[in-house]
Protein backbone atom coordinates (compact mmCIF):
# COMPACT_ATOMS: atom_id res chain seq x y z
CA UNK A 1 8.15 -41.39 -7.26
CA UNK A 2 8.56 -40.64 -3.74
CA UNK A 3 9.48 -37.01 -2.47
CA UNK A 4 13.27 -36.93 -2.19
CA UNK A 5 13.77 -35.53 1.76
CA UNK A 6 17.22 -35.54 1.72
CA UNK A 7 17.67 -32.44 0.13
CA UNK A 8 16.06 -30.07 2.31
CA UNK A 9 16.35 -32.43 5.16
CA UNK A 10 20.59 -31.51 4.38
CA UNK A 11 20.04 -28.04 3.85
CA UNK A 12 18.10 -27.55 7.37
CA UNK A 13 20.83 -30.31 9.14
CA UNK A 14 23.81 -27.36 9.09
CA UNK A 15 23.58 -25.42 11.88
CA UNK A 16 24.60 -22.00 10.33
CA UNK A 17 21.83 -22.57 7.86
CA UNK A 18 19.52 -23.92 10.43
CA UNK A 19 20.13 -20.70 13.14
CA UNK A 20 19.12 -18.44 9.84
CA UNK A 21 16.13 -20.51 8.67
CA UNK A 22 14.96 -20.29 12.92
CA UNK A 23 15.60 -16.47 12.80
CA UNK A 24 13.55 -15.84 9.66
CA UNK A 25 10.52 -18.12 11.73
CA UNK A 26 9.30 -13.70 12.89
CA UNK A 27 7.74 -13.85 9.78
CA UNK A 28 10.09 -10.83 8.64
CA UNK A 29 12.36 -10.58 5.74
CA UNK A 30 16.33 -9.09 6.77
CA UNK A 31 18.95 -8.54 4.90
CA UNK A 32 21.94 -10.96 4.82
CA UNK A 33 24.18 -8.73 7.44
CA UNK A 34 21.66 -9.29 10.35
CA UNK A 35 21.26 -13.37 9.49
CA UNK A 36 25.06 -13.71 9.29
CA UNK A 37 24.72 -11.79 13.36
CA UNK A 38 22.31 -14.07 14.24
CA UNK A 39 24.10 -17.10 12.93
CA UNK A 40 27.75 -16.09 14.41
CA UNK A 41 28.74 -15.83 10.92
CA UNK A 42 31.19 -13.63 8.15
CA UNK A 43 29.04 -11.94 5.57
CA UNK A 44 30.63 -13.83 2.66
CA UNK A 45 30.21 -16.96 4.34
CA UNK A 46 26.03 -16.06 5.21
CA UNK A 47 25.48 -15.01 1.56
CA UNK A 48 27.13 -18.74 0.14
CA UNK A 49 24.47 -20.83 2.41
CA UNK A 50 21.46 -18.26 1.99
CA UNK A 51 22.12 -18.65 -1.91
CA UNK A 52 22.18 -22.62 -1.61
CA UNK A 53 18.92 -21.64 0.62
CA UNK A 54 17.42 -19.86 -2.24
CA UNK A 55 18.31 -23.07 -4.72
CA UNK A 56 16.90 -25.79 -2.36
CA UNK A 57 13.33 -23.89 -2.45
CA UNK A 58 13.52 -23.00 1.86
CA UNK A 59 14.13 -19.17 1.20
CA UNK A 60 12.94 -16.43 -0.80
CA UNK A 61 14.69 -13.39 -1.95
CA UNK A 62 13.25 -10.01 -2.35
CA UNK A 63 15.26 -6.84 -3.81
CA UNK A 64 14.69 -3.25 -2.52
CA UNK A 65 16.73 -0.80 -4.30
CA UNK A 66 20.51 -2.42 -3.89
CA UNK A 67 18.94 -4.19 -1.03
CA UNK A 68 18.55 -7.99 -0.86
CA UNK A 69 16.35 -9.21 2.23
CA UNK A 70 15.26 -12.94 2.86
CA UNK A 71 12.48 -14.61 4.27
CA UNK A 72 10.96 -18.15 4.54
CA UNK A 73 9.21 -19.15 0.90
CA UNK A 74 6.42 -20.55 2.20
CA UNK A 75 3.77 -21.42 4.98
CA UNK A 76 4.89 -25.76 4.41
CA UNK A 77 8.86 -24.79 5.28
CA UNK A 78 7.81 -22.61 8.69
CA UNK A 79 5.55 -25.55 9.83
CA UNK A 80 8.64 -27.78 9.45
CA UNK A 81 11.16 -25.55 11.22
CA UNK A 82 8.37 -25.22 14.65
CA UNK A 83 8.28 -28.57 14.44
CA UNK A 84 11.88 -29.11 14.57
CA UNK A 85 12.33 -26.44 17.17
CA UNK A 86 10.82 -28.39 19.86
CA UNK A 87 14.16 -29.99 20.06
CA UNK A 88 16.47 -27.07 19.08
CA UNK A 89 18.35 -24.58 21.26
CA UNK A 90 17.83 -21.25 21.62
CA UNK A 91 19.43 -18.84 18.83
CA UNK A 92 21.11 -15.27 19.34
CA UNK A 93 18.59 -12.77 18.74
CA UNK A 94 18.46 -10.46 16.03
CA UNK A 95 17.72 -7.36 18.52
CA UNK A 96 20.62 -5.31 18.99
CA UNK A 97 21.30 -2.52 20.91
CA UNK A 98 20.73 0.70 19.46
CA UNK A 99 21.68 3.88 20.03
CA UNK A 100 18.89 6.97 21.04
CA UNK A 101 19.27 8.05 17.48
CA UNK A 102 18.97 4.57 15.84
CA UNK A 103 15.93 3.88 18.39
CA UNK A 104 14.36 7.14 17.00
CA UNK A 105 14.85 6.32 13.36
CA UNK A 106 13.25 2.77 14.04
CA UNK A 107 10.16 4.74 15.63
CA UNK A 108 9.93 6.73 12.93
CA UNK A 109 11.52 8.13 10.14
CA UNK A 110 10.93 9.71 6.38
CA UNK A 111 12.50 7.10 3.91
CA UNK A 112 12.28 8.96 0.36
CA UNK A 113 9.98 11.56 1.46
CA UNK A 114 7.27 8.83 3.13
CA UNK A 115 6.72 7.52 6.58
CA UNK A 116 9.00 4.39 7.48
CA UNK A 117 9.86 2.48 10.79
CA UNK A 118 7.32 1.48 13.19
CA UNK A 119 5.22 4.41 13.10
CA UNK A 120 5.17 4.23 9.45
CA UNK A 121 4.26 0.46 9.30
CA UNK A 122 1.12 0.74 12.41
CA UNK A 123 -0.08 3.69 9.47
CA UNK A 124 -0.28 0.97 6.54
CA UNK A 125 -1.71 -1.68 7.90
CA UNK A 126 -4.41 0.24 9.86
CA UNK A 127 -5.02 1.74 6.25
CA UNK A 128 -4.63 -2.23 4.93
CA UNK A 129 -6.85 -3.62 7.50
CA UNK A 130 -9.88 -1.17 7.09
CA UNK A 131 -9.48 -1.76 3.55
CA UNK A 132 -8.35 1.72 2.66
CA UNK A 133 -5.28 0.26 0.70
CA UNK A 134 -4.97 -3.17 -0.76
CA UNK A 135 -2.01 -5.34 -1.29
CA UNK A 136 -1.85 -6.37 -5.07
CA UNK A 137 0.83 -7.81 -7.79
CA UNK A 138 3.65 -5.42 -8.58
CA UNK A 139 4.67 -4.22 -5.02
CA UNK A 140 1.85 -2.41 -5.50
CA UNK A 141 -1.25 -0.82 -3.25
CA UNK A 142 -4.68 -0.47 -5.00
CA UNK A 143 -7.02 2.22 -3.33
CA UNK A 144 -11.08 0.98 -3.55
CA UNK A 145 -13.46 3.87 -3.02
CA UNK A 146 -13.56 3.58 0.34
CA UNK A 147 -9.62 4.62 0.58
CA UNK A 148 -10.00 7.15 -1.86
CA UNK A 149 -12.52 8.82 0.31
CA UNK A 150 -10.47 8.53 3.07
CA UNK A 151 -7.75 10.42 1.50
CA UNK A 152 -9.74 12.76 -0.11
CA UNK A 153 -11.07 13.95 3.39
CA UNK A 154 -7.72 14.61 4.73
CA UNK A 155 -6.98 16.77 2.04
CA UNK A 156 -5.37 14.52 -0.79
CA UNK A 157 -5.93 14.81 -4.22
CA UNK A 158 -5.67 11.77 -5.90
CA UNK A 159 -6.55 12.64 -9.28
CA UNK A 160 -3.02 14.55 -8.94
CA UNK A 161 -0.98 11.52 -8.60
CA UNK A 162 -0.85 10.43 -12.18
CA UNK A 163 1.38 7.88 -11.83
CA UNK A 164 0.33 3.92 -12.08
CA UNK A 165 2.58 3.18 -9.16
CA UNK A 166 1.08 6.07 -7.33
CA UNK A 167 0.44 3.40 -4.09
CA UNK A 168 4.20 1.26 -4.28
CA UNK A 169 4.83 -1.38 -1.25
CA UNK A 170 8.00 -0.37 0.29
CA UNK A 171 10.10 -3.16 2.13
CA UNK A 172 11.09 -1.13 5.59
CA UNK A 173 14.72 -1.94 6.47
CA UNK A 174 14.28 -2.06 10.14
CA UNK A 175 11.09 -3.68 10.16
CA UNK A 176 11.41 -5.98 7.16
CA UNK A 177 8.00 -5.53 6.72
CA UNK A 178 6.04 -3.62 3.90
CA UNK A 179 4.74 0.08 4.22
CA UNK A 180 2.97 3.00 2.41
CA UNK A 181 5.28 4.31 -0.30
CA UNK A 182 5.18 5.89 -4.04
CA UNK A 183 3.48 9.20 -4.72
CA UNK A 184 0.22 8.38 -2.38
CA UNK A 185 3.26 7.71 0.55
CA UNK A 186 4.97 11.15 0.46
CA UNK A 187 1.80 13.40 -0.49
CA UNK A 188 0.64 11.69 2.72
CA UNK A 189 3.33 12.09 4.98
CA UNK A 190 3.58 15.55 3.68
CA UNK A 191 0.31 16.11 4.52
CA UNK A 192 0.48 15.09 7.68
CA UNK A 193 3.48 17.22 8.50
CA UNK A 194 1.22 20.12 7.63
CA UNK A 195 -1.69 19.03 9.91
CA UNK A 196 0.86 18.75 12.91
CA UNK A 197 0.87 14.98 13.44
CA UNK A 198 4.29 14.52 12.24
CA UNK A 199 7.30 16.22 13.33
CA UNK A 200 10.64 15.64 11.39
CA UNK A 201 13.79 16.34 13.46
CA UNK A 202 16.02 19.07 12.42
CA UNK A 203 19.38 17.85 10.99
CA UNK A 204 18.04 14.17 11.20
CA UNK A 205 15.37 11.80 9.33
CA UNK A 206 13.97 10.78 12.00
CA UNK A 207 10.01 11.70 12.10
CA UNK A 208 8.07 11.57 15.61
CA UNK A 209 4.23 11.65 16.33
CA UNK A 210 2.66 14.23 17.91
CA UNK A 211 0.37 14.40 20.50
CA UNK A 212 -2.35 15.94 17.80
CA UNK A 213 -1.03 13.39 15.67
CA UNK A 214 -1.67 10.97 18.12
CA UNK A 215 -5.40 11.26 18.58
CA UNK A 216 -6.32 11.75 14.81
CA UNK A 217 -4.83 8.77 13.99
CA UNK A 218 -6.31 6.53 16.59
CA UNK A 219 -9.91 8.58 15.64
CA UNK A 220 -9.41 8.44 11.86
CA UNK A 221 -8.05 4.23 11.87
CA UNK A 222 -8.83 3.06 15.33
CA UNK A 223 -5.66 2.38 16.26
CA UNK A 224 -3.28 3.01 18.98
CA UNK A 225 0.31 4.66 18.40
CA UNK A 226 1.01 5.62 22.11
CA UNK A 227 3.38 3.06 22.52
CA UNK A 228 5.32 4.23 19.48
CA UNK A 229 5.16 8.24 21.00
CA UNK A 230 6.52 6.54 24.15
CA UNK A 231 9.49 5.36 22.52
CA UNK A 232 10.33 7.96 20.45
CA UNK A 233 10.48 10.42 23.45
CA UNK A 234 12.78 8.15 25.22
């Protein structure tokens, strides 16, 4: 029996559902408030066509907390939707203007006592692509050897965190991506704050790099985080 097309081929033909499904193309997952912005949309009326989304198999659903965010479900429905957008027009996007204090909390920020926002994202997947942390089932981070030493030189102790989700996978809400969380997350951050790389901001959550900060990081995982500094001081 043939694939039936209609289906999806109905579900991507609305154009509500369609401007959601092209906004979700960043590879992100966001929460149903900033799809129902990008789609011109009331919040009721975004959750009743991202749950018919869910049902036809072209959306995903991951909860944080009381947090639902959305993303595509696979690599087959993206390829579709670029090939599609070759003839679609341009959608509202779902960058909005922020405030200084939302800007800084984006930059940087302590979510539950570990680093979120940008600055807390460019940490984990320096860590992920060294292989100092590794993505695994659970929304979980397993630490090889080579992490473990990594930690242990900046003054972790590991054998203290006794807890099996000692490395948890933290959906960031303004980045909809995953960062460092769980025990290993805030004994990091705290330690950190300690060496003077992190500064939190009186009165606020917000959590800014320091110039110290700066250089370790790009010594100890090669990357660069000036852009992020720049940012925050603006």
């Amino acid at each position: 029996m043939e694939a039936n097309i209609a289906s999806p081929a109905a579900l991507i033909g609305d154009p509500s559902r369609a401007a959601m499904l092209q906004a979700l193309q960043d590879g992100r997952a966001h929460p149903a408030g900033a799809l129902a912005w990008a789609a011109g949309l009331t919040a009721q009326a975004a959750s009743n066509h991202l749950a018919k989304l869910v049902d036809g198999g072209l959306v995903s659903v991951e909860r944080e907390g009381r947090h639902r965010y959305y993303r595509l479900a696979n690599a087959e429905v993206a390829h579709v939707l670029e090939t599609l957008a070759l003839l679609a027009a341009p959608i509202r996007s779902l960058e909005q203007p922020r405030s200084p204090l939302a800007r800084a909390l984006r930059d940087g920020r302590c979510c539950y006592g570990h680093l979120a926002g940008r600055l807390g994202i460019a940490v984990t997947d320096a860590l992920a692509a060294r292989g100092l942390i590794c993505p695994v089932d659970g929304k979980l981070y397993d630490v090889p050897p080579a992490g473990r030493a990594w930690f242990e030189d900046l003054g972790l102790d590991l054998d203290a965190l006794r807890s099996k989700r000692g490395a948890r996978q933290c959906l960031d809400w303004t980045e909809r991506r995953h960062h460092l969380a769980g025990p290993l997350g805030v004994t990091l951050l705290s330690r950190m704050v300690a060496l003077g790389w992190i500064e939190t901001v009186a009165g606020s959550r917000a959590a800014r790099l320091t110039p110290l900060g700066r250089d370790e990081l790009r010594r100890r995982l090669g990357v660069d985080l000036e852009t992020i500094e720049g940012r925050a001081a603006a």
